[in-house]
C-alpha atoms as a PDB file:
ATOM      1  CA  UNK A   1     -13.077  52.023 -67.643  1.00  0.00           C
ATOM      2  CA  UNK A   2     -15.466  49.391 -66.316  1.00  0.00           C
ATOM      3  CA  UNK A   3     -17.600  47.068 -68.384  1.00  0.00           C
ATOM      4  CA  UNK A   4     -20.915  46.459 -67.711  1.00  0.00           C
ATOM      5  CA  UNK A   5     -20.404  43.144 -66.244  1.00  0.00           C
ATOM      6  CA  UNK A   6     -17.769  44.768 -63.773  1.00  0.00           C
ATOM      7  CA  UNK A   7     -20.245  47.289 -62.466  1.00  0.00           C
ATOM      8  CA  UNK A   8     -23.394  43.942 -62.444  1.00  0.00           C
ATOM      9  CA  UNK A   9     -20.731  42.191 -60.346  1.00  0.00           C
ATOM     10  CA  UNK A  10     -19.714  45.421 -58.456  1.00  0.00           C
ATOM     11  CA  UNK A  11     -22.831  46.044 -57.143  1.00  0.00           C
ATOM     12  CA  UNK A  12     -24.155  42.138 -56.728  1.00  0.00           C
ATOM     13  CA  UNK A  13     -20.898  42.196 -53.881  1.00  0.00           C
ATOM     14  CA  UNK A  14     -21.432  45.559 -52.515  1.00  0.00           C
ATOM     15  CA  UNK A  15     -25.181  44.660 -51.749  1.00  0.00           C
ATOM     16  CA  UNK A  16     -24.767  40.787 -50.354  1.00  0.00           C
ATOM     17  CA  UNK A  17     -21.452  42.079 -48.605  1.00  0.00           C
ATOM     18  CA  UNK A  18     -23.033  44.276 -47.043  1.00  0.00           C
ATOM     19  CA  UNK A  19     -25.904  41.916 -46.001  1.00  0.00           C
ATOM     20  CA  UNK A  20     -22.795  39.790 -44.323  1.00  0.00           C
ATOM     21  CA  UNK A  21     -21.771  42.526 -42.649  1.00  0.00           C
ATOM     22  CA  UNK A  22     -24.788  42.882 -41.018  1.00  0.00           C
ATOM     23  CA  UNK A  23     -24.895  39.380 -39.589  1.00  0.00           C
ATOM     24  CA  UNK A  24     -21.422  38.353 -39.614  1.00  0.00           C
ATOM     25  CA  UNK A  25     -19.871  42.068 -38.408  1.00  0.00           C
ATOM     26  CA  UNK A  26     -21.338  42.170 -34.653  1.00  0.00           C
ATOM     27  CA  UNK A  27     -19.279  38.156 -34.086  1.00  0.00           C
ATOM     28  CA  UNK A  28     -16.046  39.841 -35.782  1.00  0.00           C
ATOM     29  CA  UNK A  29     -15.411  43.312 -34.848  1.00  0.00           C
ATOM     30  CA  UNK A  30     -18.311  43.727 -32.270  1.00  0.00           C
ATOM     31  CA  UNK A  31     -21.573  45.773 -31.587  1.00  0.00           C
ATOM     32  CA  UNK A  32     -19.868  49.256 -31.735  1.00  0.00           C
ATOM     33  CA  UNK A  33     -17.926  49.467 -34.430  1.00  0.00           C
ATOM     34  CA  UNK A  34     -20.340  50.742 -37.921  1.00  0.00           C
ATOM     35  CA  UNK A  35     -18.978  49.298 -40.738  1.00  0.00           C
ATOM     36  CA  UNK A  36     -20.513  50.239 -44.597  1.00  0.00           C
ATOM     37  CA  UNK A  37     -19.708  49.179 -47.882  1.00  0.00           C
ATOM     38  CA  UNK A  38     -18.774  52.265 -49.806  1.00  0.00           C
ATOM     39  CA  UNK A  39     -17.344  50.694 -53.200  1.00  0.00           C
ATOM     40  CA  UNK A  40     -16.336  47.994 -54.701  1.00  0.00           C
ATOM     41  CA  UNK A  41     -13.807  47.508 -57.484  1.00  0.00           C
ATOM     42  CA  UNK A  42     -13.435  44.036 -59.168  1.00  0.00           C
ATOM     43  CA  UNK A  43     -10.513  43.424 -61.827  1.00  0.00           C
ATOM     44  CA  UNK A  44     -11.343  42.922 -65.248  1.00  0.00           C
ATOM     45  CA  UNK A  45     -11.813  39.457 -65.324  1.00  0.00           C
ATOM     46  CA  UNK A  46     -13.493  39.104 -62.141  1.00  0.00           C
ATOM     47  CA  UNK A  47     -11.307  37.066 -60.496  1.00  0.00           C
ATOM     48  CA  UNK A  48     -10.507  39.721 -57.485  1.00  0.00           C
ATOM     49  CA  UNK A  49     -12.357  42.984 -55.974  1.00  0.00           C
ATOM     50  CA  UNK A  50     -11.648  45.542 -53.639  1.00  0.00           C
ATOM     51  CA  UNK A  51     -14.261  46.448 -51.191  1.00  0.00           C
ATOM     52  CA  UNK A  52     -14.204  49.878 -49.631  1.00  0.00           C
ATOM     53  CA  UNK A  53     -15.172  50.237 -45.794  1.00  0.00           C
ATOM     54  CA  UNK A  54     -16.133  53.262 -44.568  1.00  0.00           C
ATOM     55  CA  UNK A  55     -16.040  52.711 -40.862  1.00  0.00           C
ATOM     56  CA  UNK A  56     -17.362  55.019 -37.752  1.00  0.00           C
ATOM     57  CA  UNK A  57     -17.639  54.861 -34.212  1.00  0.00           C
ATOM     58  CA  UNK A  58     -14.421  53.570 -33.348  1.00  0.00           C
ATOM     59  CA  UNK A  59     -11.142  55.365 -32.782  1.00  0.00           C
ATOM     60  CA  UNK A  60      -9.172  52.758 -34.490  1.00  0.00           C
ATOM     61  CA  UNK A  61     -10.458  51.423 -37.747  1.00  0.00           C
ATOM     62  CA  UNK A  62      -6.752  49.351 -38.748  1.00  0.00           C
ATOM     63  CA  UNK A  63      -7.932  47.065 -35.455  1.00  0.00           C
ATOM     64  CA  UNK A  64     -11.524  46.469 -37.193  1.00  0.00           C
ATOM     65  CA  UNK A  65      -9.861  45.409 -41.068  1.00  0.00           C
ATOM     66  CA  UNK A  66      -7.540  43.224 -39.258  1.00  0.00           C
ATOM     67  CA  UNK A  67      -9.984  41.437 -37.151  1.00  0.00           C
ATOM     68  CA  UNK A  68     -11.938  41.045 -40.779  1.00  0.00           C
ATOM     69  CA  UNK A  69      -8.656  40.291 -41.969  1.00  0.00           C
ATOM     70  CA  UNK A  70      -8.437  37.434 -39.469  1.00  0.00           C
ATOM     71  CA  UNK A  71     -12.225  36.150 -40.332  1.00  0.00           C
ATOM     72  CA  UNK A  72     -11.780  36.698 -44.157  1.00  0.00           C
ATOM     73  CA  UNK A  73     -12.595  33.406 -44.812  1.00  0.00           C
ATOM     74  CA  UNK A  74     -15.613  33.236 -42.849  1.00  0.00           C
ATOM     75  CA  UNK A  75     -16.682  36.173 -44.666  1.00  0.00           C
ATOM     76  CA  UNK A  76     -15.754  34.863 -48.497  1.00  0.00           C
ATOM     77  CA  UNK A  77     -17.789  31.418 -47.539  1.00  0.00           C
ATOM     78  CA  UNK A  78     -20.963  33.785 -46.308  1.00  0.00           C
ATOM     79  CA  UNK A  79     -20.292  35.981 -49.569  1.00  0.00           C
ATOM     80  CA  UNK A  80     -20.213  32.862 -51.862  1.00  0.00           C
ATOM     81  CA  UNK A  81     -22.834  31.333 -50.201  1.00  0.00           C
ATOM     82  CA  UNK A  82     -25.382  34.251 -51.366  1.00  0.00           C
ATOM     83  CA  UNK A  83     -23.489  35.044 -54.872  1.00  0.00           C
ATOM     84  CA  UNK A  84     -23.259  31.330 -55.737  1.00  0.00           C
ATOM     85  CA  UNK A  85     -25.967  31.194 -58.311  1.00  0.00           C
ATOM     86  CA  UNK A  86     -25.011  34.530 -59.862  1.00  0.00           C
ATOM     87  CA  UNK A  87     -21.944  34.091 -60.119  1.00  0.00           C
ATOM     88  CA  UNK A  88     -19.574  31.174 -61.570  1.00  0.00           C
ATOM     89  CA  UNK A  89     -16.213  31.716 -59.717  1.00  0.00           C
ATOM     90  CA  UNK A  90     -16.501  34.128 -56.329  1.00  0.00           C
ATOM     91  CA  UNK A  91     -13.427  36.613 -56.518  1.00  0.00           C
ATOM     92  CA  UNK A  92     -10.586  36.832 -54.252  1.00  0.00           C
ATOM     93  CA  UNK A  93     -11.466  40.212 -51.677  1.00  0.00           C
ATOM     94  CA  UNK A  94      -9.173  42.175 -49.773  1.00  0.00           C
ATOM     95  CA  UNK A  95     -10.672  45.369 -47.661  1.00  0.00           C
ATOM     96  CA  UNK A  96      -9.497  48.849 -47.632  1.00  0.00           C
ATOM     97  CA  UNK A  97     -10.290  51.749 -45.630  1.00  0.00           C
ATOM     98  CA  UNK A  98     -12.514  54.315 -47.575  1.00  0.00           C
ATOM     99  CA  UNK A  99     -11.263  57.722 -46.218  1.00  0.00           C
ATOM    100  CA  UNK A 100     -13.870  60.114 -48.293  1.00  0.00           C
ATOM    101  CA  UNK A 101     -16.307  60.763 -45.573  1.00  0.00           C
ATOM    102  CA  UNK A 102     -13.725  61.405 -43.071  1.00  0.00           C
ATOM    103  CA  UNK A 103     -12.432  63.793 -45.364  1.00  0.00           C
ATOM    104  CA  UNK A 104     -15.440  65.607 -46.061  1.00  0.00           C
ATOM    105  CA  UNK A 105     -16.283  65.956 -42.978  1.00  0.00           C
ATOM    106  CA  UNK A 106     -12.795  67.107 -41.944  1.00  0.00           C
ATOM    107  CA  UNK A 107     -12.740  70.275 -45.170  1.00  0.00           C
ATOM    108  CA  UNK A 108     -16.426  71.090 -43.738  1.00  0.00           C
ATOM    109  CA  UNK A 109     -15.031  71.734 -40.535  1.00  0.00           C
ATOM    110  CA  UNK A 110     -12.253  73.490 -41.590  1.00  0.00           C
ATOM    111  CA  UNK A 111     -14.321  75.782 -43.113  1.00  0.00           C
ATOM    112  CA  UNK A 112     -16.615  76.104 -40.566  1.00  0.00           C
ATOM    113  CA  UNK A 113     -13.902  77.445 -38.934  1.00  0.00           C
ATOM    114  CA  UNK A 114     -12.617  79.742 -41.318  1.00  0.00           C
ATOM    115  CA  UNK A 115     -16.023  81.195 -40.831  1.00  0.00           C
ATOM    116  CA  UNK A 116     -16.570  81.279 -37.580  1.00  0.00           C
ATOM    117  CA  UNK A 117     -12.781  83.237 -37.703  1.00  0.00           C
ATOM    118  CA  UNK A 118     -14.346  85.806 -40.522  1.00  0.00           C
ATOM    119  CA  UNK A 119     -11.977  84.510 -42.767  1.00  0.00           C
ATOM    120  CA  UNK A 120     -14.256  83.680 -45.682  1.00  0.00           C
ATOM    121  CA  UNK A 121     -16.639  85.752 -47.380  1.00  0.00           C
ATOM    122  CA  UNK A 122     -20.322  85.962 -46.322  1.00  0.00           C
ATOM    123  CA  UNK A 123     -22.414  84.449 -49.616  1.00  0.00           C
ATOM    124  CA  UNK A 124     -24.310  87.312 -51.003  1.00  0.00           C
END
């Protein structure tokens, strides 16, 4: 369970990371890719967080979290420069992949078909 400073923290990243993104992203990873922060998860005493990408318009996503992966420090020196009079130490990052809207999407289209096939039951 988080404490209430995890979640303050949480969301302080998620909202300035994603304000990087936006003018750090198109130099990285280029114009095409769309790249949102979906969550972020920092450790209990702050010192690291996971931030969750959801990524679209590309076929492969890996390529995009390397090429972050290759400009992380460019993007922890943007971070810290907006977080640095919130917080006192900026924690270590590492991205992940967020899957969940890929997923959704892909069990909504499932049963789409499943309809389409009269294989599920019409909602009375």
């Amino acid at each position: 369970m988080e404490s209430k400073r995890q979640r303050q923290v949480a969301e302080m990243i998620k909202r300035n990371f994603s304000i990087v993104l936006q003018q750090e992203g198109p130099y990285i990873y280029g114009a095409q890719p769309l790249v949102t922060v979906t969550e972020v998860h920092p450790t209990p005493d702050l010192s690291q967080a996971k931030i969750y990408l959801s990524i679209w318009n590309t076929d492969n996503k890996q390529a995009v979290i390397l090429q972050m992966e290759e400009e992380h420090q460019r993007l922890k020196s943007s971070l810290a420069h907006r977080l640095k009079r919130h917080i006192r130490r900026i924690p270590a990052i590492a991205f992940y992949i967020d899957e969940t809207l890929d997923e959704m999407n892909r069990v909504e289209n499932l049963f789409d078909k499943l309809y389409d096939e009269d294989q599920m039951p019409e909602d009375k």
